[in-house]
C-alpha atoms as a PDB file:
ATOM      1  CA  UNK A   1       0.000   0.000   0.000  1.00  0.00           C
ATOM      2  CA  UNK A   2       2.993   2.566   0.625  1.00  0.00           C
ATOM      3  CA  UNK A   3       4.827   1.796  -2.308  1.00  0.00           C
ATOM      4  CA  UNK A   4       1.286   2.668  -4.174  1.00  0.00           C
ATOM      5  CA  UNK A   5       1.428   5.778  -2.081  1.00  0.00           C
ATOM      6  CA  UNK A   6       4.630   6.742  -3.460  1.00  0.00           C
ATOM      7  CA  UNK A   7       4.481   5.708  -6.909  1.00  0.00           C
ATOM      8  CA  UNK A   8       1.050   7.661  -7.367  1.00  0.00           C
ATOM      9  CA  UNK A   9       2.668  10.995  -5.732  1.00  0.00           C
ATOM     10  CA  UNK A  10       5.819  10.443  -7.809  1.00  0.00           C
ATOM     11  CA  UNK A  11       3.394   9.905 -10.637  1.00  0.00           C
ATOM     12  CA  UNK A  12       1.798  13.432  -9.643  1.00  0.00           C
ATOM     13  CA  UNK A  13       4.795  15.192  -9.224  1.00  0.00           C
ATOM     14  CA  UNK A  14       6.280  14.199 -13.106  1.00  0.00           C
ATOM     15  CA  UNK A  15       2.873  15.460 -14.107  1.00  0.00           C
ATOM     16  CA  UNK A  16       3.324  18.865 -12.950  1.00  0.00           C
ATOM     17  CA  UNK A  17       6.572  19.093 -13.380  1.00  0.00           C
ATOM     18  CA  UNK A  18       6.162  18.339 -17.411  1.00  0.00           C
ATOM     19  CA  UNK A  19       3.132  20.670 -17.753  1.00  0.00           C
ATOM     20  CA  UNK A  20       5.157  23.399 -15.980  1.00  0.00           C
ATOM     21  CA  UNK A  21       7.762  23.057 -18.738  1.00  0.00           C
ATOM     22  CA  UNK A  22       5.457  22.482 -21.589  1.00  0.00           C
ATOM     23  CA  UNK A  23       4.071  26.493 -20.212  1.00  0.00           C
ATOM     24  CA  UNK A  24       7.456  27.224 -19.918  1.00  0.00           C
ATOM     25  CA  UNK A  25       8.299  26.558 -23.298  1.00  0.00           C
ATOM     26  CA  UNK A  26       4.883  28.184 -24.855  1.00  0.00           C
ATOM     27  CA  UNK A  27       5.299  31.305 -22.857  1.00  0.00           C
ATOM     28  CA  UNK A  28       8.972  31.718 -24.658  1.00  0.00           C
ATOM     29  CA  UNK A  29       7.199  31.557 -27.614  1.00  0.00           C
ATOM     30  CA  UNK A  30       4.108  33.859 -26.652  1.00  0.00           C
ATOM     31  CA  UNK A  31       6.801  36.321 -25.707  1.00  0.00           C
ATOM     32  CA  UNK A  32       8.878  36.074 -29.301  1.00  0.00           C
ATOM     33  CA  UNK A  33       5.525  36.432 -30.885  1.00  0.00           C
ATOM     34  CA  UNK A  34       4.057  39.018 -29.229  1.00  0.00           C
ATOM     35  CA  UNK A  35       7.399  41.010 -29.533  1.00  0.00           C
ATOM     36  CA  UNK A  36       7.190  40.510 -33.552  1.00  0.00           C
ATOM     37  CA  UNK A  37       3.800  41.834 -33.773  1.00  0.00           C
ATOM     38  CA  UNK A  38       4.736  44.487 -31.249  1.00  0.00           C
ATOM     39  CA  UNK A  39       7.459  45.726 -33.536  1.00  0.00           C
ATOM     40  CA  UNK A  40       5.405  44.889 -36.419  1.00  0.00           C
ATOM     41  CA  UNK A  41       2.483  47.239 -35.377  1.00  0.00           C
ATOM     42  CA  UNK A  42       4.846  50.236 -33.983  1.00  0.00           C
ATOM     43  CA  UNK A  43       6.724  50.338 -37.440  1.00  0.00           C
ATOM     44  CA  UNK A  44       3.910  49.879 -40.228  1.00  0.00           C
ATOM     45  CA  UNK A  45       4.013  53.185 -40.953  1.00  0.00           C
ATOM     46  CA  UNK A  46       7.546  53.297 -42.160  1.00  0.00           C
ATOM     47  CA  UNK A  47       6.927  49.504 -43.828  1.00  0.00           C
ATOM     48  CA  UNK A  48       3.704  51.133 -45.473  1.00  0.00           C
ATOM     49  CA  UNK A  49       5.596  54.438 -46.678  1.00  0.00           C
ATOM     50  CA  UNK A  50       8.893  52.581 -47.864  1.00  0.00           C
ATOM     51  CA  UNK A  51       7.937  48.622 -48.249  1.00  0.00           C
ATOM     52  CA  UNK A  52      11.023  46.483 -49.304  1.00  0.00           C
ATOM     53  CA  UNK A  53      13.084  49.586 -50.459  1.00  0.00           C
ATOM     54  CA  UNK A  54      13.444  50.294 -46.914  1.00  0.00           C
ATOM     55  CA  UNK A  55      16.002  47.538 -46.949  1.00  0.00           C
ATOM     56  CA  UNK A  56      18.559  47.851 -49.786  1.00  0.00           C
ATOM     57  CA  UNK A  57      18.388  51.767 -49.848  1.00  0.00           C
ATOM     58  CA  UNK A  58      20.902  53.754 -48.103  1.00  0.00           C
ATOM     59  CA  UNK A  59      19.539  57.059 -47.353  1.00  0.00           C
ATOM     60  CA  UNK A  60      18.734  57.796 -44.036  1.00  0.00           C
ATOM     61  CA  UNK A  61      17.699  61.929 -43.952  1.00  0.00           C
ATOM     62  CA  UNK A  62      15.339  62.766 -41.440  1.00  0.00           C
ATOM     63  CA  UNK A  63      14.583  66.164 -42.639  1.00  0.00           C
ATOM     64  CA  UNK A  64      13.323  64.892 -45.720  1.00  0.00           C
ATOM     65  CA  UNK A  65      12.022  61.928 -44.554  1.00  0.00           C
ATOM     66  CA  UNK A  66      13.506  59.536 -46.572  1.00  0.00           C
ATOM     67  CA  UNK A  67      15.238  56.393 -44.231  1.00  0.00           C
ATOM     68  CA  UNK A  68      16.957  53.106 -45.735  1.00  0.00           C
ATOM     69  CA  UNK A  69      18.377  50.078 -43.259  1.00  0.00           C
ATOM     70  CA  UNK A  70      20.899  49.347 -45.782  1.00  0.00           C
ATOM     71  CA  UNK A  71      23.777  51.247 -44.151  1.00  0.00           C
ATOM     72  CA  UNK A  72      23.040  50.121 -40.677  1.00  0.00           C
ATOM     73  CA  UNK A  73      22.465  46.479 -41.481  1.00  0.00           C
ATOM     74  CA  UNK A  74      25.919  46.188 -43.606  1.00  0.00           C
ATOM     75  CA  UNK A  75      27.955  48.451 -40.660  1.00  0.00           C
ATOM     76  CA  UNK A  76      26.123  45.496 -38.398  1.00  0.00           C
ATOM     77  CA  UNK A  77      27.141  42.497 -40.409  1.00  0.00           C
ATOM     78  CA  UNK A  78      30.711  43.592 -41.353  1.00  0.00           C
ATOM     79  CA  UNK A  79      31.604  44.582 -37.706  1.00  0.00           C
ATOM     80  CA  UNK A  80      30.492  41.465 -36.063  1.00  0.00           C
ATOM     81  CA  UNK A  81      32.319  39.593 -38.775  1.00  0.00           C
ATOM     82  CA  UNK A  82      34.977  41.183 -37.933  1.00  0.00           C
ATOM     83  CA  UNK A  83      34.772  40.381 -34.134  1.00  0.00           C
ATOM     84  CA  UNK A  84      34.220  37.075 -34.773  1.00  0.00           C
ATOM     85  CA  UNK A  85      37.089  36.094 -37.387  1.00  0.00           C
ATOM     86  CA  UNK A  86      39.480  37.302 -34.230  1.00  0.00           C
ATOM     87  CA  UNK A  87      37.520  36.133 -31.106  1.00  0.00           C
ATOM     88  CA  UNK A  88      36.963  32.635 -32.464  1.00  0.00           C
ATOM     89  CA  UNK A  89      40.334  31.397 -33.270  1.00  0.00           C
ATOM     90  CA  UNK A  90      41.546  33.365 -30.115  1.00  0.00           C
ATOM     91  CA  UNK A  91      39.288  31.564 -28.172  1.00  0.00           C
ATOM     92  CA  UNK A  92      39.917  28.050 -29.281  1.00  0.00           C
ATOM     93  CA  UNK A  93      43.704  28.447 -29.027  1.00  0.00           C
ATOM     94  CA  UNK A  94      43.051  30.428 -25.336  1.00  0.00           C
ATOM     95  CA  UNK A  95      40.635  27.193 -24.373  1.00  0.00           C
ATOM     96  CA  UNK A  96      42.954  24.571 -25.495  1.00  0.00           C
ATOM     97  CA  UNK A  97      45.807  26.703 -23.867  1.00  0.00           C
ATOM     98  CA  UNK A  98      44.383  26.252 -20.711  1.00  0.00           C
ATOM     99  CA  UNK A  99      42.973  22.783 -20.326  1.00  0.00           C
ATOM    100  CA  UNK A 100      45.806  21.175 -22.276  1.00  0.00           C
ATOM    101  CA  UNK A 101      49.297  23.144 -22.299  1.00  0.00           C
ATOM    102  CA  UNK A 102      49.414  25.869 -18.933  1.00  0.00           C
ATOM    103  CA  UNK A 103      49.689  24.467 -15.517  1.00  0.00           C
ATOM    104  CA  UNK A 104      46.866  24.013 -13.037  1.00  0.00           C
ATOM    105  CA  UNK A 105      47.692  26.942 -10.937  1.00  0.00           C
ATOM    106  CA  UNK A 106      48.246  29.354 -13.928  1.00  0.00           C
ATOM    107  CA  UNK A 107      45.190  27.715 -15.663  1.00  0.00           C
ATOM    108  CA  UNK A 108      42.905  28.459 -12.750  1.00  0.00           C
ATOM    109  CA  UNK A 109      44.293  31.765 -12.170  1.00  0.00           C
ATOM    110  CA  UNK A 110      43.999  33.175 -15.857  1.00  0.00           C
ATOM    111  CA  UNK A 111      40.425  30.895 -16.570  1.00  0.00           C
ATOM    112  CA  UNK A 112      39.060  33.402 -13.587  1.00  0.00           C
ATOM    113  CA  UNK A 113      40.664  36.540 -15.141  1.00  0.00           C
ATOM    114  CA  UNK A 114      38.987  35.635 -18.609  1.00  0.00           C
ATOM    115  CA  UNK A 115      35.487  34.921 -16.889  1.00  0.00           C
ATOM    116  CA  UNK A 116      36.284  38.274 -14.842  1.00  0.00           C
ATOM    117  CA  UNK A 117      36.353  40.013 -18.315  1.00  0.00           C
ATOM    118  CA  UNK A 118      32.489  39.101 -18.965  1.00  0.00           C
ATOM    119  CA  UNK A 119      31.514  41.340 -16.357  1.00  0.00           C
ATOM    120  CA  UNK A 120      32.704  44.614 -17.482  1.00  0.00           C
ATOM    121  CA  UNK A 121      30.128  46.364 -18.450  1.00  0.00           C
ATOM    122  CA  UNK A 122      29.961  47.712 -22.559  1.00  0.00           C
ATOM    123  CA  UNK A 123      30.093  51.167 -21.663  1.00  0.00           C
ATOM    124  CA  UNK A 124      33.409  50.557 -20.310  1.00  0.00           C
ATOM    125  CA  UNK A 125      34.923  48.764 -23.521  1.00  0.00           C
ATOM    126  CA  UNK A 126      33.342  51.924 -25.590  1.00  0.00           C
ATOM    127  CA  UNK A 127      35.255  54.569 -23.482  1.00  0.00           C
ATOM    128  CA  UNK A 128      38.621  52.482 -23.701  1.00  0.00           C
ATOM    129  CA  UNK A 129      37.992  51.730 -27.154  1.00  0.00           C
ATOM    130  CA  UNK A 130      37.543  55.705 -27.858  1.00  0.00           C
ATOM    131  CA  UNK A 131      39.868  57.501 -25.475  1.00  0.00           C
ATOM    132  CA  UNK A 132      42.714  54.910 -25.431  1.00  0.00           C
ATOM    133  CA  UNK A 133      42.480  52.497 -28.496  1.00  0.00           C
ATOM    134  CA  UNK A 134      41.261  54.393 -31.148  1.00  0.00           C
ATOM    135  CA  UNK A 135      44.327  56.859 -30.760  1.00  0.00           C
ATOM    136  CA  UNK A 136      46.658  53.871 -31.318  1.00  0.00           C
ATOM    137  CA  UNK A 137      45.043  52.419 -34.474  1.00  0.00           C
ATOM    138  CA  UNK A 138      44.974  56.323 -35.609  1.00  0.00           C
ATOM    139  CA  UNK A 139      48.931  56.309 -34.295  1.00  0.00           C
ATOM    140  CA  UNK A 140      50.431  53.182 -35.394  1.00  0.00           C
ATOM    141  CA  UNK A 141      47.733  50.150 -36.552  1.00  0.00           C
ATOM    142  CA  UNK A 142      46.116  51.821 -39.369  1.00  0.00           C
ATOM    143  CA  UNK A 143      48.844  53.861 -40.951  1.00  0.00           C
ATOM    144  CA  UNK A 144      51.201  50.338 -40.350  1.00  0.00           C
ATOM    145  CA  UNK A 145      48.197  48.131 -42.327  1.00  0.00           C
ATOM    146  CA  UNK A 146      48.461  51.100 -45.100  1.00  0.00           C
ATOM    147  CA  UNK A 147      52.301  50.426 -45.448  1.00  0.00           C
ATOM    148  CA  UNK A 148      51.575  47.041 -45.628  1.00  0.00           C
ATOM    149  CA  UNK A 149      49.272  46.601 -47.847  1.00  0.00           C
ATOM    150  CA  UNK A 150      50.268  49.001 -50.535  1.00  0.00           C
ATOM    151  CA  UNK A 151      46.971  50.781 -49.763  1.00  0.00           C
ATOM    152  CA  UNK A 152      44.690  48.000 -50.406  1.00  0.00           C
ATOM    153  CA  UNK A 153      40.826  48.985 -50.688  1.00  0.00           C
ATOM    154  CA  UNK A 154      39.885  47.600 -47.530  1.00  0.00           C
ATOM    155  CA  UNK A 155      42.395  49.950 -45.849  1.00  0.00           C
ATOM    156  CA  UNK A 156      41.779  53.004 -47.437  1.00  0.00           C
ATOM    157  CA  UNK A 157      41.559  56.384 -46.476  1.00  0.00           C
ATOM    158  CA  UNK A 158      42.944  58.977 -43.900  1.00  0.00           C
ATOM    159  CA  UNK A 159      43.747  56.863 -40.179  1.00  0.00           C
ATOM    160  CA  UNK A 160      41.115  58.233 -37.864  1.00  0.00           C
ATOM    161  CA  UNK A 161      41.174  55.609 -35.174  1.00  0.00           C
ATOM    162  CA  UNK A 162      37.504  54.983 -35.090  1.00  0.00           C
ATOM    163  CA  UNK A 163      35.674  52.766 -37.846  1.00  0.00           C
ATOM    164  CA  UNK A 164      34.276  49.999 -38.460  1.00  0.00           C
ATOM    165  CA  UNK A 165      37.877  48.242 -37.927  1.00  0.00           C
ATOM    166  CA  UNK A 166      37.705  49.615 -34.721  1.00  0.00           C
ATOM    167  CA  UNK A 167      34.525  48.878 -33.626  1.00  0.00           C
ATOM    168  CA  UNK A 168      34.890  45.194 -34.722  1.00  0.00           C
ATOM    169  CA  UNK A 169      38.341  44.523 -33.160  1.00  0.00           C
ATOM    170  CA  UNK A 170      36.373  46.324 -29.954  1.00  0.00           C
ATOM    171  CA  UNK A 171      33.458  43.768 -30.418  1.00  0.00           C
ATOM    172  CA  UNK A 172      36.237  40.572 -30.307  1.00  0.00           C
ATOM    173  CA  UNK A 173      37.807  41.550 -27.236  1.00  0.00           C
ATOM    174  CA  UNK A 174      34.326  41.915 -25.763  1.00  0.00           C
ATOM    175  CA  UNK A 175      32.843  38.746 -26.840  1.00  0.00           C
ATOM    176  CA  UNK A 176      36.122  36.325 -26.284  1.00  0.00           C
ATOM    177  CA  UNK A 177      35.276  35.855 -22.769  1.00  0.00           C
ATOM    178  CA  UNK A 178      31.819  34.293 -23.379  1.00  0.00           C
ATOM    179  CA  UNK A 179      33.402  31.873 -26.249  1.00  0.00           C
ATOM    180  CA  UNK A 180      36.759  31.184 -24.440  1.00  0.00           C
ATOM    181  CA  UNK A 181      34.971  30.060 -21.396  1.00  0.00           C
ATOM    182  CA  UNK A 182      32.663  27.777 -22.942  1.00  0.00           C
ATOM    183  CA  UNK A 183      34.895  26.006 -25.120  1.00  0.00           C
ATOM    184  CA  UNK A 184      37.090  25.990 -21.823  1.00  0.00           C
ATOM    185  CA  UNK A 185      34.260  24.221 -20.094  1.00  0.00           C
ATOM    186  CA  UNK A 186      33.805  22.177 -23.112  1.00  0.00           C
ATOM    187  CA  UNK A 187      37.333  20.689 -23.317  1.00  0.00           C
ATOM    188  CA  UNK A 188      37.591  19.813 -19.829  1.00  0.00           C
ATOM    189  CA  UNK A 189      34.163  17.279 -19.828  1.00  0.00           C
ATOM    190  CA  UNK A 190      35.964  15.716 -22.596  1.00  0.00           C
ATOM    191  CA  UNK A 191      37.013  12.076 -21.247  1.00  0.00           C
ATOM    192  CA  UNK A 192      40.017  11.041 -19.636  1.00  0.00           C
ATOM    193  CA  UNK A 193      40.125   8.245 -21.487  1.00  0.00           C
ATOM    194  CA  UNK A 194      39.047   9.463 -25.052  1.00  0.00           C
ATOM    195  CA  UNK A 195      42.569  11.480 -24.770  1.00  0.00           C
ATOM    196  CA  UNK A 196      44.718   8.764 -23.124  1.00  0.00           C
ATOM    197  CA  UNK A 197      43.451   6.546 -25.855  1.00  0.00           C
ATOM    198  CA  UNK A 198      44.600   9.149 -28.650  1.00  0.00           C
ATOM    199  CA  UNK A 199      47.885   9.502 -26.892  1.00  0.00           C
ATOM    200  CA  UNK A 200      48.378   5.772 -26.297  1.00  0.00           C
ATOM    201  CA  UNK A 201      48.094   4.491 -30.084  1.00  0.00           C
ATOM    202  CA  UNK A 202      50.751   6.940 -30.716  1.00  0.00           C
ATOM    203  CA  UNK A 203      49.157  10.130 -31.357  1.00  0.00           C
ATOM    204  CA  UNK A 204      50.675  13.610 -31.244  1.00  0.00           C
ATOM    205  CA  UNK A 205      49.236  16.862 -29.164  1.00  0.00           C
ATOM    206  CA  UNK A 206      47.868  18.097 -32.455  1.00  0.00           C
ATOM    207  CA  UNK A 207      46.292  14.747 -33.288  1.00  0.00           C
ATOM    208  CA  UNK A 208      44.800  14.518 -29.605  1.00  0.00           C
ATOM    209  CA  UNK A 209      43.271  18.199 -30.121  1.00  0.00           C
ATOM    210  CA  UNK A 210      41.856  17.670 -33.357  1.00  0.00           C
ATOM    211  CA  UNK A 211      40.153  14.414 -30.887  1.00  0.00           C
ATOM    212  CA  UNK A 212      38.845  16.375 -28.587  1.00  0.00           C
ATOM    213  CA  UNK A 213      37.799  19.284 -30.929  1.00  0.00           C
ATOM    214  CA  UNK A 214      36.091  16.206 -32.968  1.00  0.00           C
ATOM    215  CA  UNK A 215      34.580  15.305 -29.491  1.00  0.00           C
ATOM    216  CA  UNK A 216      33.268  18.651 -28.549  1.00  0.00           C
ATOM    217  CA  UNK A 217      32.062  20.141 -31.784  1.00  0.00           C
ATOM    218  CA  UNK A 218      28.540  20.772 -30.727  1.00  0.00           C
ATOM    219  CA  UNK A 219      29.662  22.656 -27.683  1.00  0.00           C
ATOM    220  CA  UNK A 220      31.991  24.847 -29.944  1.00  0.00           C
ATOM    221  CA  UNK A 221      29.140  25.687 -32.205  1.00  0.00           C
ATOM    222  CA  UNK A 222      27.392  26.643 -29.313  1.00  0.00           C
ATOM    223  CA  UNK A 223      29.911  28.534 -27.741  1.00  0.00           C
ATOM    224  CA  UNK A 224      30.502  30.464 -31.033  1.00  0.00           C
ATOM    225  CA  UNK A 225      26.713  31.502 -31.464  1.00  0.00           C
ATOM    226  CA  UNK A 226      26.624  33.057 -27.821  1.00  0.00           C
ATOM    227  CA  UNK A 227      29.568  35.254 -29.094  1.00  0.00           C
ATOM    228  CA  UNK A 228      27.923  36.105 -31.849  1.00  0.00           C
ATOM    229  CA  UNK A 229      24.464  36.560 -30.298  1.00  0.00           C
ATOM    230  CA  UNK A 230      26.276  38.800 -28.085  1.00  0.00           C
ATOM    231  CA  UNK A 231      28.113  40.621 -30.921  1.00  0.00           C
ATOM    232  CA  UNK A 232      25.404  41.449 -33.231  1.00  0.00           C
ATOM    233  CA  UNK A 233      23.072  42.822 -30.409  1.00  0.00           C
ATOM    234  CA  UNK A 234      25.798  45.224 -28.776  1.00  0.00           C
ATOM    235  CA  UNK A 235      25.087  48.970 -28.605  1.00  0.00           C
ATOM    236  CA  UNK A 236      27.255  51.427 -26.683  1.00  0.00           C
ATOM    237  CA  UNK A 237      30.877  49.602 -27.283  1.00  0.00           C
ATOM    238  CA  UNK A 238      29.940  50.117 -31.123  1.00  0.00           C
ATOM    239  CA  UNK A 239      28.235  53.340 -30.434  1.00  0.00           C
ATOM    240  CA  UNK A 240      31.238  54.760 -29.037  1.00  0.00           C
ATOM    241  CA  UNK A 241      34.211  53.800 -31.784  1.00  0.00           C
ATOM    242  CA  UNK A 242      32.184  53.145 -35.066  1.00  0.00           C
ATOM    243  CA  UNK A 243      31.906  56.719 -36.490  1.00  0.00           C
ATOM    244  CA  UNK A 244      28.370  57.166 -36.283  1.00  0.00           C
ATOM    245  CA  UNK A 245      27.995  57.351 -40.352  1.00  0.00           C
ATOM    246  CA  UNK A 246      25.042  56.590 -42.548  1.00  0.00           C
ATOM    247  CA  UNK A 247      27.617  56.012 -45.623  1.00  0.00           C
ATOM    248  CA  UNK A 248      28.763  52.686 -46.909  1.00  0.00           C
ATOM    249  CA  UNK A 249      32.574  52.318 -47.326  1.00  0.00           C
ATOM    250  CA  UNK A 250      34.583  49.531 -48.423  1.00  0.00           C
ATOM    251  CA  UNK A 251      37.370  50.645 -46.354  1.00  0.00           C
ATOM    252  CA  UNK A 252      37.298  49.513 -42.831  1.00  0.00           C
ATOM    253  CA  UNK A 253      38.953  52.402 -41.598  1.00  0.00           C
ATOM    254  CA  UNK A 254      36.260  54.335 -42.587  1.00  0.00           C
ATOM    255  CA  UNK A 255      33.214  55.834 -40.697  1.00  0.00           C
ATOM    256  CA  UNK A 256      30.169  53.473 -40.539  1.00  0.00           C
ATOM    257  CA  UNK A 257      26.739  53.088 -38.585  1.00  0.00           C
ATOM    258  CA  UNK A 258      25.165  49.694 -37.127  1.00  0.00           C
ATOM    259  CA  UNK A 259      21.358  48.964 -36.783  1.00  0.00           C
ATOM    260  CA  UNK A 260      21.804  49.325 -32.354  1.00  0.00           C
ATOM    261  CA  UNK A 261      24.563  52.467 -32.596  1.00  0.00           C
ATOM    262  CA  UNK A 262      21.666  54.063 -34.547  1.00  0.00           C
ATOM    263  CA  UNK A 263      18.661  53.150 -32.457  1.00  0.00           C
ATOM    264  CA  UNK A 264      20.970  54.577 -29.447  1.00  0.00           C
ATOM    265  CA  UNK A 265      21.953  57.743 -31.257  1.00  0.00           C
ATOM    266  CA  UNK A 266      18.788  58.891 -32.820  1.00  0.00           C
ATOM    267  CA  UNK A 267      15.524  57.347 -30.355  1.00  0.00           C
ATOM    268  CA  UNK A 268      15.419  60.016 -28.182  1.00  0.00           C
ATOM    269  CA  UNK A 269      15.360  63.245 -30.922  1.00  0.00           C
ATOM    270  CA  UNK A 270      12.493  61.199 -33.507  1.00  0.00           C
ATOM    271  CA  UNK A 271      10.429  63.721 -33.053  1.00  0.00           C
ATOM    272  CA  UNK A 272       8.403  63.033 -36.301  1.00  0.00           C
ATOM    273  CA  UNK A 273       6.328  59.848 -36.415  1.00  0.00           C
ATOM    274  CA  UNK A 274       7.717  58.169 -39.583  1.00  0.00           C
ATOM    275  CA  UNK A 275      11.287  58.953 -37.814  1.00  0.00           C
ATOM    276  CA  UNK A 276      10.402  56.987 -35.111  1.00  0.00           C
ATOM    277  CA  UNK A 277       8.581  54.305 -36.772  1.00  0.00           C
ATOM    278  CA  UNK A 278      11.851  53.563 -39.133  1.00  0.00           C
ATOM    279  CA  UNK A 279      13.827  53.563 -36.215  1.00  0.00           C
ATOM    280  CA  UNK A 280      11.649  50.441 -34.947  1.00  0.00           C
ATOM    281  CA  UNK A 281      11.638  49.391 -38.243  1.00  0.00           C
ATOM    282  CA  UNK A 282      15.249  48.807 -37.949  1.00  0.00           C
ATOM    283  CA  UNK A 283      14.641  46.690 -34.510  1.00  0.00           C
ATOM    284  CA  UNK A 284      12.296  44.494 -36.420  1.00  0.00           C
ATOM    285  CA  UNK A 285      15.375  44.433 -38.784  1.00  0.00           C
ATOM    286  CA  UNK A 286      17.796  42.935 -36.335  1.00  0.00           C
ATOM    287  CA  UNK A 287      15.162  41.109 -34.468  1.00  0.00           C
ATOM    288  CA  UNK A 288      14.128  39.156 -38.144  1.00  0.00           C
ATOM    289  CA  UNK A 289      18.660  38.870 -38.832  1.00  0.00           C
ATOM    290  CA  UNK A 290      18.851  37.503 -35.387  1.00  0.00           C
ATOM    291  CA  UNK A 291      16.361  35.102 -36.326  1.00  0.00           C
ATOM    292  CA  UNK A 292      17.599  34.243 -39.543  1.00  0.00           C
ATOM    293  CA  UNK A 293      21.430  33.536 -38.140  1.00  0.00           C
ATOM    294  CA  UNK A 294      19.431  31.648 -35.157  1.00  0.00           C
ATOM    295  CA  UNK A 295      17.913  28.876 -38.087  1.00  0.00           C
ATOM    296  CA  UNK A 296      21.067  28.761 -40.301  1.00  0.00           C
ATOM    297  CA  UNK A 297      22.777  28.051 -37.126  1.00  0.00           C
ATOM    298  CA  UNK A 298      20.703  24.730 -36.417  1.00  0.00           C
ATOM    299  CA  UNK A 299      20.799  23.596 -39.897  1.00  0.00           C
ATOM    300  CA  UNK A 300      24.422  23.994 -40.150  1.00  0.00           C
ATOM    301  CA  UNK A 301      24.784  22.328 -36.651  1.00  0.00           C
ATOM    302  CA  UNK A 302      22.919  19.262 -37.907  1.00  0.00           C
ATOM    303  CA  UNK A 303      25.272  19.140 -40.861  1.00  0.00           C
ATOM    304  CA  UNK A 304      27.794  19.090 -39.251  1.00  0.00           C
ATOM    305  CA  UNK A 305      26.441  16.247 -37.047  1.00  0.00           C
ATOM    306  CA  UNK A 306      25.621  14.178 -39.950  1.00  0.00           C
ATOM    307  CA  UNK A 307      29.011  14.791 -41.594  1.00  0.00           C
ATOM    308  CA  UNK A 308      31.244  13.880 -38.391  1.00  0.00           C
ATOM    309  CA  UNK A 309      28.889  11.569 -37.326  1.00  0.00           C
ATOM    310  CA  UNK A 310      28.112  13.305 -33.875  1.00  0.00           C
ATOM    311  CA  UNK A 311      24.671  11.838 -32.074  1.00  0.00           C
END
């Protein structure tokens, strides 16, 4: 009779406990939806007005009233690719640096001083990047990648420090914490004896990381979407070092805008009710990319699965 006690309360208690995440799921999706139709409603006037040209046009005037996202979404995209061709190798080698190569002491030591790094807030990284970085790349970076080069288009132009080289090498240092510590976590639940088996049929270091990278993929992946997640979404780091610039270059040292620096810059004086619907047009912009990168992400992820053949 007890044990039909128990089994019948333990029977309860799974019930609740799966209906209270089955809400918890649906309410993440009541609250994605109802923030689509919230930006949907606020910016109809601008997607009335300018319909798809809203999105491969670049002018952005508000005295005449004429806006285009096409400035904002490339300074968006080619910053946080920027930020994430450095912070993800950086990462990887930091990660495998301190699980496989530094000592435990030193690992510990410098593991907490890269978590520490996460909690500086973005305003900070903006002010650095203006007051003390930018004045370097103005000082020696860009004028050394001109020599260099032989003035190659992507390095064009007069050194100003600020751009959207700038503002994606300010993005990397800002989102290698969050990467670095999650591959770090990932490499150390690797096995014990998935590397001593590497190393005992005669494998090298490199041969034993490409094991445990092979082992760890889908926490990798996952590691590199929170970076970028956290890239494509940041406001006043960018805000601060970008140039503020509704112009599209292909230099990177020149002047450029992003989708969040603009929303930050121009909320507060829109004034005029097709100014502020564009402006919210633009969220619905990155809220639709973020999306977008979100799917890709999964379908590349299960590629990637079925290639390797990861479960």
């Amino acid at each position: 009779m007890k044990l039909l006690l128990e089994r019948s309360t333990q029977s309860r208690s799974d019930g609740v406990f799966r209906l209270l995440t089955i809400l918890g799921g649906a309410l993440i999706l009541l609250i994605m939806a109802l923030l689509f139709i919230e930006l949907v409603s606020n910016s109809w006037l601008s997607i009335e007005k300018f319909g798809l040209r809203f999105f491969y046009t670049n002018i952005w005037d508000p005295v005449q009233q004429e806006f285009g996202a096409l400035s904002s979404l490339y300074g968006t995209l080619v910053s946080t690719l920027i930020a994430m061709i450095i912070a993800v190798p950086l990462s990887l080698v930091i990660a495998l640096f301190l699980v496989e190569m530094a000592p435990p002491p030193i690992s510990k030591i410098f593991g907490m001083a890269i978590e520490l790094l996460a909690a500086i807030p973005s305003i900070i990284y903006g002010m650095w990047g203006l007051f003390v970085f930018a004045p370097l790349m103005a000082r020696y970076i860009q004028p050394f990648l001109q020599k260099v080069s032989g003035n190659f288009f992507l390095f064009e132009g007069p050194p100003m420090g600020i751009g959207m080289l700038t503002a994606g090498i300010i993005l990397a240092i800002m989102i290698l914490p969050f990467i670095s510590s999650v591959m770090r976590e990932v490499f150390l639940m690797v096995p014990s004896v998935v590397k001593e088996s590497a190393v005992g049929m005669g494998a090298t270091t490199w041969e034993m990381v490409k094991v445990m990278i092979r082992y760890g993929v889908q926490g990798m992946i996952g590691a590199t979407f929170i970076g970028l997640g956290r890239a494509i979404g940041e406001t006043m780091a960018v805000t601060f070092v970008i140039g503020n610039s509704h112009v599209i270059s292909t230099s990177l040292f020149a002047p450029s805008n992003s989708i969040t620096a603009t929303l930050a810059n121009e909320f507060a004086e829109a004034s005029e009710p097709l100014y502020l619907s564009a402006l919210i047009e633009l969220g619905l912009l990155l809220f639709l990319v973020t999306f977008l990168i979100q799917m890709i992400s999964q379908l590349w992820l299960k590629r990637i699965q079925k290639t390797m053949g990861v479960q």
